[in-house]
PDB file of N, CA and C in Angstrom:
ATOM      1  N   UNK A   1      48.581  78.590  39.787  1.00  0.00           N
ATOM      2  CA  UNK A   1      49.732  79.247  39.238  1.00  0.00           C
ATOM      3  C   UNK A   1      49.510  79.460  37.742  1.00  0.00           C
ATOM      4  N   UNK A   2      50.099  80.804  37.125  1.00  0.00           N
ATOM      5  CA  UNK A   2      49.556  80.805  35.705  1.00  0.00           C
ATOM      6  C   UNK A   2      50.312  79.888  35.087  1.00  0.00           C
ATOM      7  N   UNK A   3      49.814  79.748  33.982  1.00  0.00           N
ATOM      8  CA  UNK A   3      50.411  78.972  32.609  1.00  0.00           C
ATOM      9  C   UNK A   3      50.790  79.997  31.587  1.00  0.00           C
ATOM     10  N   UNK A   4      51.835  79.229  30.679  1.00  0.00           N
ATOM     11  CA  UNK A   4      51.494  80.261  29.186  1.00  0.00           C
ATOM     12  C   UNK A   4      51.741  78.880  28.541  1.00  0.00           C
ATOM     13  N   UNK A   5      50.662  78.506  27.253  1.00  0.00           N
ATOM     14  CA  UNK A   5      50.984  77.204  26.453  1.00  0.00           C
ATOM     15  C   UNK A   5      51.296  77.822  24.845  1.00  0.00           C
ATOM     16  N   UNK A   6      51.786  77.772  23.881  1.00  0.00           N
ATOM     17  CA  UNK A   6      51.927  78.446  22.597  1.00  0.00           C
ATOM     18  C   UNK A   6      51.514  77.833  21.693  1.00  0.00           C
ATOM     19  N   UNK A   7      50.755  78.016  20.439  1.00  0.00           N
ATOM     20  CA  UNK A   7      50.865  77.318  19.437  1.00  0.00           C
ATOM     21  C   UNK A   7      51.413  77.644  17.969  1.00  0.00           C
ATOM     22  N   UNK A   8      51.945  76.982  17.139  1.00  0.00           N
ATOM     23  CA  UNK A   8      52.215  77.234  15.854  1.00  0.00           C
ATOM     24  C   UNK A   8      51.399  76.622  14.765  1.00  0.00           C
ATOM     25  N   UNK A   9      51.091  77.788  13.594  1.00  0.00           N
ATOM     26  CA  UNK A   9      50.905  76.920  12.534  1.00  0.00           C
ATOM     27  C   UNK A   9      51.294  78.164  11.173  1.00  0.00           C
ATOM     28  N   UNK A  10      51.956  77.279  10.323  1.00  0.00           N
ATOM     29  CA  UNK A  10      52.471  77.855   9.297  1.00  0.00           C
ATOM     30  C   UNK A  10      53.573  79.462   9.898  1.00  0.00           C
ATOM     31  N   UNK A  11      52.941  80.285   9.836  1.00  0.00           N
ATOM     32  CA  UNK A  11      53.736  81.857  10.119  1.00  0.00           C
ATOM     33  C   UNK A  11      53.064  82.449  11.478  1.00  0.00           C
ATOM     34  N   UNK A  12      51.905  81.647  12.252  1.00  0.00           N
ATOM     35  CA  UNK A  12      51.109  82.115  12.642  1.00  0.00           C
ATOM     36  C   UNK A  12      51.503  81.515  14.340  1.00  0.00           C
ATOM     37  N   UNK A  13      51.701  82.515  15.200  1.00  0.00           N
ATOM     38  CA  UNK A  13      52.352  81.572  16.344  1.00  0.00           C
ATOM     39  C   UNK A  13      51.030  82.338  17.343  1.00  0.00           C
ATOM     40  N   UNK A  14      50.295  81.471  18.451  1.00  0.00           N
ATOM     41  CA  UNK A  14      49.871  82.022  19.516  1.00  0.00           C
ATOM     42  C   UNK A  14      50.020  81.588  20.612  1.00  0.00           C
ATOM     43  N   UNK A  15      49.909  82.477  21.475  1.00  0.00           N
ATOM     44  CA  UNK A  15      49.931  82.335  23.321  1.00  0.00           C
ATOM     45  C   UNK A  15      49.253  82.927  24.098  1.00  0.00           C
ATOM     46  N   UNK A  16      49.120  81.999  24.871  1.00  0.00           N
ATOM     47  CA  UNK A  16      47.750  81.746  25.932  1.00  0.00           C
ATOM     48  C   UNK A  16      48.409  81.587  27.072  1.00  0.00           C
ATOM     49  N   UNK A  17      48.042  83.269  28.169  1.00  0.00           N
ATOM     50  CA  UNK A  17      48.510  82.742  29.645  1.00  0.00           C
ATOM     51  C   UNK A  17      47.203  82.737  30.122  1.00  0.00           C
ATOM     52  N   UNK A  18      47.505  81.975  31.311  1.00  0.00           N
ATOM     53  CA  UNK A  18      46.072  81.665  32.074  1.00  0.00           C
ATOM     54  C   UNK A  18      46.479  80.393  33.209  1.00  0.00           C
ATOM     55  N   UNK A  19      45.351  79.869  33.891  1.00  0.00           N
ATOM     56  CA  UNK A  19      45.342  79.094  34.691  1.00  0.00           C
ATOM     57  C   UNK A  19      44.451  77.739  34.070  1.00  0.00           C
ATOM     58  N   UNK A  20      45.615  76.861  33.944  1.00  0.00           N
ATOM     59  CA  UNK A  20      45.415  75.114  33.074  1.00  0.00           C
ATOM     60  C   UNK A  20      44.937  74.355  33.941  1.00  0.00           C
ATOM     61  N   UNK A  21      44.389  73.139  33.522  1.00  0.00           N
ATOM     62  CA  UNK A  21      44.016  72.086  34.354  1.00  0.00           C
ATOM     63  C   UNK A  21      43.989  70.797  33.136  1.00  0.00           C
ATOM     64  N   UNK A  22      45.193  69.829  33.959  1.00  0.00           N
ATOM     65  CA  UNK A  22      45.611  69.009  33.123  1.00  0.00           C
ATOM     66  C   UNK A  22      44.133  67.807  33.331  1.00  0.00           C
ATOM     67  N   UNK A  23      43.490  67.316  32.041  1.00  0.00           N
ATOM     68  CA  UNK A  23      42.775  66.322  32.580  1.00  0.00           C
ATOM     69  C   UNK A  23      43.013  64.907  31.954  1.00  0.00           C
ATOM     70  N   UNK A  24      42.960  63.477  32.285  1.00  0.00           N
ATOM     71  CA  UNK A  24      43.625  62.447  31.759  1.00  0.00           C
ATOM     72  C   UNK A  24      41.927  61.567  31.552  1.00  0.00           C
ATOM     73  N   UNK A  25      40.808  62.302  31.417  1.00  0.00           N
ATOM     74  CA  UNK A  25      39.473  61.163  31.691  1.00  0.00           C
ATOM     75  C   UNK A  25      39.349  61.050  30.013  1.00  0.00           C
ATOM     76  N   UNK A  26      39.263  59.412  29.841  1.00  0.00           N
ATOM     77  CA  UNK A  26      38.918  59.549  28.370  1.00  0.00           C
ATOM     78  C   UNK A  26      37.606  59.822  27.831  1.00  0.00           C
ATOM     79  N   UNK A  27      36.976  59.890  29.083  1.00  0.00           N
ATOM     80  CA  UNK A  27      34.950  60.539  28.476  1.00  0.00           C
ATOM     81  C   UNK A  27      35.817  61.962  27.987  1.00  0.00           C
ATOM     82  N   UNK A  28      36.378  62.679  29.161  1.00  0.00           N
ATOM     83  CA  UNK A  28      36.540  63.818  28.366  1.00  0.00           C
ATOM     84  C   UNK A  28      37.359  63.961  26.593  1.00  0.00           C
ATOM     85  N   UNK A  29      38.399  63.137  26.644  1.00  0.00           N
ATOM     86  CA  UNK A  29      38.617  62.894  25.257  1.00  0.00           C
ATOM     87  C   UNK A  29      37.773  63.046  24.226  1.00  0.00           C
ATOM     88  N   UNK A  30      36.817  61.860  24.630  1.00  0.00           N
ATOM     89  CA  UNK A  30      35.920  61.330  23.295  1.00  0.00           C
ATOM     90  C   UNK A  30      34.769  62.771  23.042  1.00  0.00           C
ATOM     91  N   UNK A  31      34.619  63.535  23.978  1.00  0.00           N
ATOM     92  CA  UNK A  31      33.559  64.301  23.732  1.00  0.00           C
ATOM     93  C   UNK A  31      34.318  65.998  23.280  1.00  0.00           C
ATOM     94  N   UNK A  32      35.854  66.071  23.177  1.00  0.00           N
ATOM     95  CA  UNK A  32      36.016  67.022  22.532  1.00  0.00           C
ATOM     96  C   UNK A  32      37.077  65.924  21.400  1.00  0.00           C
ATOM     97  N   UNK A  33      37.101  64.768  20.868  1.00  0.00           N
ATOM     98  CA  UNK A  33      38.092  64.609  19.585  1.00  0.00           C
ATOM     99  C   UNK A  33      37.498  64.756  18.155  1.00  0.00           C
ATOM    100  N   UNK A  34      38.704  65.566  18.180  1.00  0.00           N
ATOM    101  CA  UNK A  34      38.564  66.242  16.440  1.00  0.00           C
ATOM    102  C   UNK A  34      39.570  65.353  15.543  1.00  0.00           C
ATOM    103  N   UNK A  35      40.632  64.772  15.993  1.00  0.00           N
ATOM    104  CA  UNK A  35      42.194  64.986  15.282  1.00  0.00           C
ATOM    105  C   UNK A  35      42.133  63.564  14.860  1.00  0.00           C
ATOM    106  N   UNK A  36      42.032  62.909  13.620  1.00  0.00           N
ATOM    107  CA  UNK A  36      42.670  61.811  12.610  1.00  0.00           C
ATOM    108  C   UNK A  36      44.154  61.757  12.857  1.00  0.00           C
ATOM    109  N   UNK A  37      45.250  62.696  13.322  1.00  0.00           N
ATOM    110  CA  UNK A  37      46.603  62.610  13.618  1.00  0.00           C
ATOM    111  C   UNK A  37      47.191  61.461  14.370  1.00  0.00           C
ATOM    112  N   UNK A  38      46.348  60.771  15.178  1.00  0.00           N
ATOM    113  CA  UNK A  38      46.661  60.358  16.363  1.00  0.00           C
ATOM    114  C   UNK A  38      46.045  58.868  16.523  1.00  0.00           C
ATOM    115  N   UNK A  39      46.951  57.598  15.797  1.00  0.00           N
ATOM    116  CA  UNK A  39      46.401  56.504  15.451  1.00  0.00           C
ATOM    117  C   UNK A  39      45.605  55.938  16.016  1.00  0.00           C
ATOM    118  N   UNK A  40      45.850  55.990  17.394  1.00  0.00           N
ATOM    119  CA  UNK A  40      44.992  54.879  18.897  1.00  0.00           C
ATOM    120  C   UNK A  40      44.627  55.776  19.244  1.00  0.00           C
ATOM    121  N   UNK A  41      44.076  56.880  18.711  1.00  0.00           N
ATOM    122  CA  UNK A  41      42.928  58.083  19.336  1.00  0.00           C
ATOM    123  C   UNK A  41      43.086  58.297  20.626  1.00  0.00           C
ATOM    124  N   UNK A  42      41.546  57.684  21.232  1.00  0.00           N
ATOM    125  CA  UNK A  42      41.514  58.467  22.918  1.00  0.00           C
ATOM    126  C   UNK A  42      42.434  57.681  23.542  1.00  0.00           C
ATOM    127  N   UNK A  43      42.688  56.272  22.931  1.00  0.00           N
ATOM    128  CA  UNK A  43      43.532  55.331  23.684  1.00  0.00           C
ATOM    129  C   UNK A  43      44.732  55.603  23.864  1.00  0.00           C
ATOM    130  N   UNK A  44      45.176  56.296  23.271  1.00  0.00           N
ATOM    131  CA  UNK A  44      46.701  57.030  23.566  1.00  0.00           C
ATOM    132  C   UNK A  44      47.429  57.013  24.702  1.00  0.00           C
ATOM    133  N   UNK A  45      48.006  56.344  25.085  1.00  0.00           N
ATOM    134  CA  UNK A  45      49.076  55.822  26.656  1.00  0.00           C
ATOM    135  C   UNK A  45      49.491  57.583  26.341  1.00  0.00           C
ATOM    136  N   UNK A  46      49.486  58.397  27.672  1.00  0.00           N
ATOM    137  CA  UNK A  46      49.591  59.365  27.814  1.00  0.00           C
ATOM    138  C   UNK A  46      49.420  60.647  27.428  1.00  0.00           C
ATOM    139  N   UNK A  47      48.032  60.259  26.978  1.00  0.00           N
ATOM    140  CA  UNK A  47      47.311  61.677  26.474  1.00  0.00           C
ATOM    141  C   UNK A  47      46.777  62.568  27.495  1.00  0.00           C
ATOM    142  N   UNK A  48      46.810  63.467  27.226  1.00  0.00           N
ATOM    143  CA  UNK A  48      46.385  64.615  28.558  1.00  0.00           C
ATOM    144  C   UNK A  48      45.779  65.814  27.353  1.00  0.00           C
ATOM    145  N   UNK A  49      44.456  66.411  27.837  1.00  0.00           N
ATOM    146  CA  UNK A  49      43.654  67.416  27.338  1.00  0.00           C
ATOM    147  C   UNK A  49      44.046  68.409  28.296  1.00  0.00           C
ATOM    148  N   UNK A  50      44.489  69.157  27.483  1.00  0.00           N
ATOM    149  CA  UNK A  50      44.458  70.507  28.695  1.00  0.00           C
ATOM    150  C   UNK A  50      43.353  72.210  28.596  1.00  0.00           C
ATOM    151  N   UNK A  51      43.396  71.693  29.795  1.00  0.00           N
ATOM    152  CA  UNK A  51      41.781  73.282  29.763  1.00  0.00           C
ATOM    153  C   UNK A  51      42.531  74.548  30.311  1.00  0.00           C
ATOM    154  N   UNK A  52      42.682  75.044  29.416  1.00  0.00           N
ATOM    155  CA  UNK A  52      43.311  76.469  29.803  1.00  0.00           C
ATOM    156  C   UNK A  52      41.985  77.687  29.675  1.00  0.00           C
ATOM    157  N   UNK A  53      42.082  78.746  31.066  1.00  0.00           N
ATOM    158  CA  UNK A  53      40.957  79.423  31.289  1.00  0.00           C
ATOM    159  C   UNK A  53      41.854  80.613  31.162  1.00  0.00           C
ATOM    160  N   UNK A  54      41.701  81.171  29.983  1.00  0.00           N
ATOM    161  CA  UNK A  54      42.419  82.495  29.489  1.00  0.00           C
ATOM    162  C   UNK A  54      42.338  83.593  30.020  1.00  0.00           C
ATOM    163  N   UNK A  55      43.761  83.955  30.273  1.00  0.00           N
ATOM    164  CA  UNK A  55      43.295  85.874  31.152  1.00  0.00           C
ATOM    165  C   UNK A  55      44.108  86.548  29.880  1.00  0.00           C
ATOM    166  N   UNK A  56      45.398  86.285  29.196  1.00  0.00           N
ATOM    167  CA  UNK A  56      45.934  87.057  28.029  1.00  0.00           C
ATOM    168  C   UNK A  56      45.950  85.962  26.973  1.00  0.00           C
ATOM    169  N   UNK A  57      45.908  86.914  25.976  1.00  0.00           N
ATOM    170  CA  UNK A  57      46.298  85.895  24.277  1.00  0.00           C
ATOM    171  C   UNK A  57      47.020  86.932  23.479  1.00  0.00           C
ATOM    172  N   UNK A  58      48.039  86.647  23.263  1.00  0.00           N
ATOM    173  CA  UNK A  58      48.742  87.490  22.215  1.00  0.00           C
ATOM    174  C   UNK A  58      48.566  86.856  20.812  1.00  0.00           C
ATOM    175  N   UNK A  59      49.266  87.274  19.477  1.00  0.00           N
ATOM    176  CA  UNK A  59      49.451  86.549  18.415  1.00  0.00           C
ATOM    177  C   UNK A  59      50.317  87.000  17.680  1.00  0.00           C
ATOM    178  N   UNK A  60      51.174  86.800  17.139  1.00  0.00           N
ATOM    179  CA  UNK A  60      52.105  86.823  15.936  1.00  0.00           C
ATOM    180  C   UNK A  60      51.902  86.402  14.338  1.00  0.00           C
ATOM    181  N   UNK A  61      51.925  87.146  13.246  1.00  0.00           N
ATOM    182  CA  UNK A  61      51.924  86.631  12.212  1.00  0.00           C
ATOM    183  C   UNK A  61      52.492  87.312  11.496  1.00  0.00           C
ATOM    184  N   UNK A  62      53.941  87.088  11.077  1.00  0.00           N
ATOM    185  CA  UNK A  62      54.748  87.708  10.167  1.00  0.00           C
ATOM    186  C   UNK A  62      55.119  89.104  10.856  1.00  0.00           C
ATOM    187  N   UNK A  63      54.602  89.834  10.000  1.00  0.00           N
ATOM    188  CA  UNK A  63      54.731  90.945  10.871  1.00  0.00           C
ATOM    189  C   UNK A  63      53.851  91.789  11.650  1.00  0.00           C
ATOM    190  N   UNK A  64      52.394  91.542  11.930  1.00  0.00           N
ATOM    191  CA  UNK A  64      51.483  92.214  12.301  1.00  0.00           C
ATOM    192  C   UNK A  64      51.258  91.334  13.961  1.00  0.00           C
ATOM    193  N   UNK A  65      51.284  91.673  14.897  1.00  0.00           N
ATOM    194  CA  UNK A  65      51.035  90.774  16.219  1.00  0.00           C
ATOM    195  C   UNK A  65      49.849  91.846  17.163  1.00  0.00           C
ATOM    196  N   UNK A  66      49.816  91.371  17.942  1.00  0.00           N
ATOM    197  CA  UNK A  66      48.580  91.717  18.839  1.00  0.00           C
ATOM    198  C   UNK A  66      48.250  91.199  20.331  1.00  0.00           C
ATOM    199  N   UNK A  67      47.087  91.786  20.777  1.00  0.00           N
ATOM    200  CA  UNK A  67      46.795  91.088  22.065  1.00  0.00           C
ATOM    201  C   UNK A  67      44.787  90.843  21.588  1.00  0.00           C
ATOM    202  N   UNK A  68      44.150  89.963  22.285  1.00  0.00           N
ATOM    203  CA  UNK A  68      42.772  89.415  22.048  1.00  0.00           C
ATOM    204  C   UNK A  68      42.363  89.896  23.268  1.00  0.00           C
ATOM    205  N   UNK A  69      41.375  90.655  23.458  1.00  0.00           N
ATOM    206  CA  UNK A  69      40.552  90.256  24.447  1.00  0.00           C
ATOM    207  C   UNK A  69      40.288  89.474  24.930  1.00  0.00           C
ATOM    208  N   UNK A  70      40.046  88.660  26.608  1.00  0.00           N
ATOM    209  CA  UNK A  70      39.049  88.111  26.478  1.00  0.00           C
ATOM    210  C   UNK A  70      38.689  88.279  28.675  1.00  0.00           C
TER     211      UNK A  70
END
């Protein structure tokens, strides 16, 4: 079933529909963590990585928005 997940930062909003797959393995964690945000890292009681396999991406920024290929 598709997904759409969004993100924000500053003025800049995007969205991603597609088909997700929630994964909870902490190998997978450790081999994509980037983020200092997140005190107990991979250990995080209910962390979930999610793999979204993109069919649309739009974007918003102020006033100029769009769609991405992909």
């Amino acid at each position: 079933m598709p997904r759409q997940i969004a993100f924000r930062g500053g003025s800049v909003i995007i969205a991603v529909q597609g088909h997700a797959t929630l994964i909870h393995d902490k190998s997978s964690f450790a081999e994509h963590w980037v983020s200092p945000l997140v005190s107990q890292g991979i250990d995080t009681v209910g962390m979930t990585l999610i793999n979204v396999h993109a069919a649309r991406i739009r974007y918003w920024d102020g006033e100029d928005s769009g769609k991405i290929s992909v």
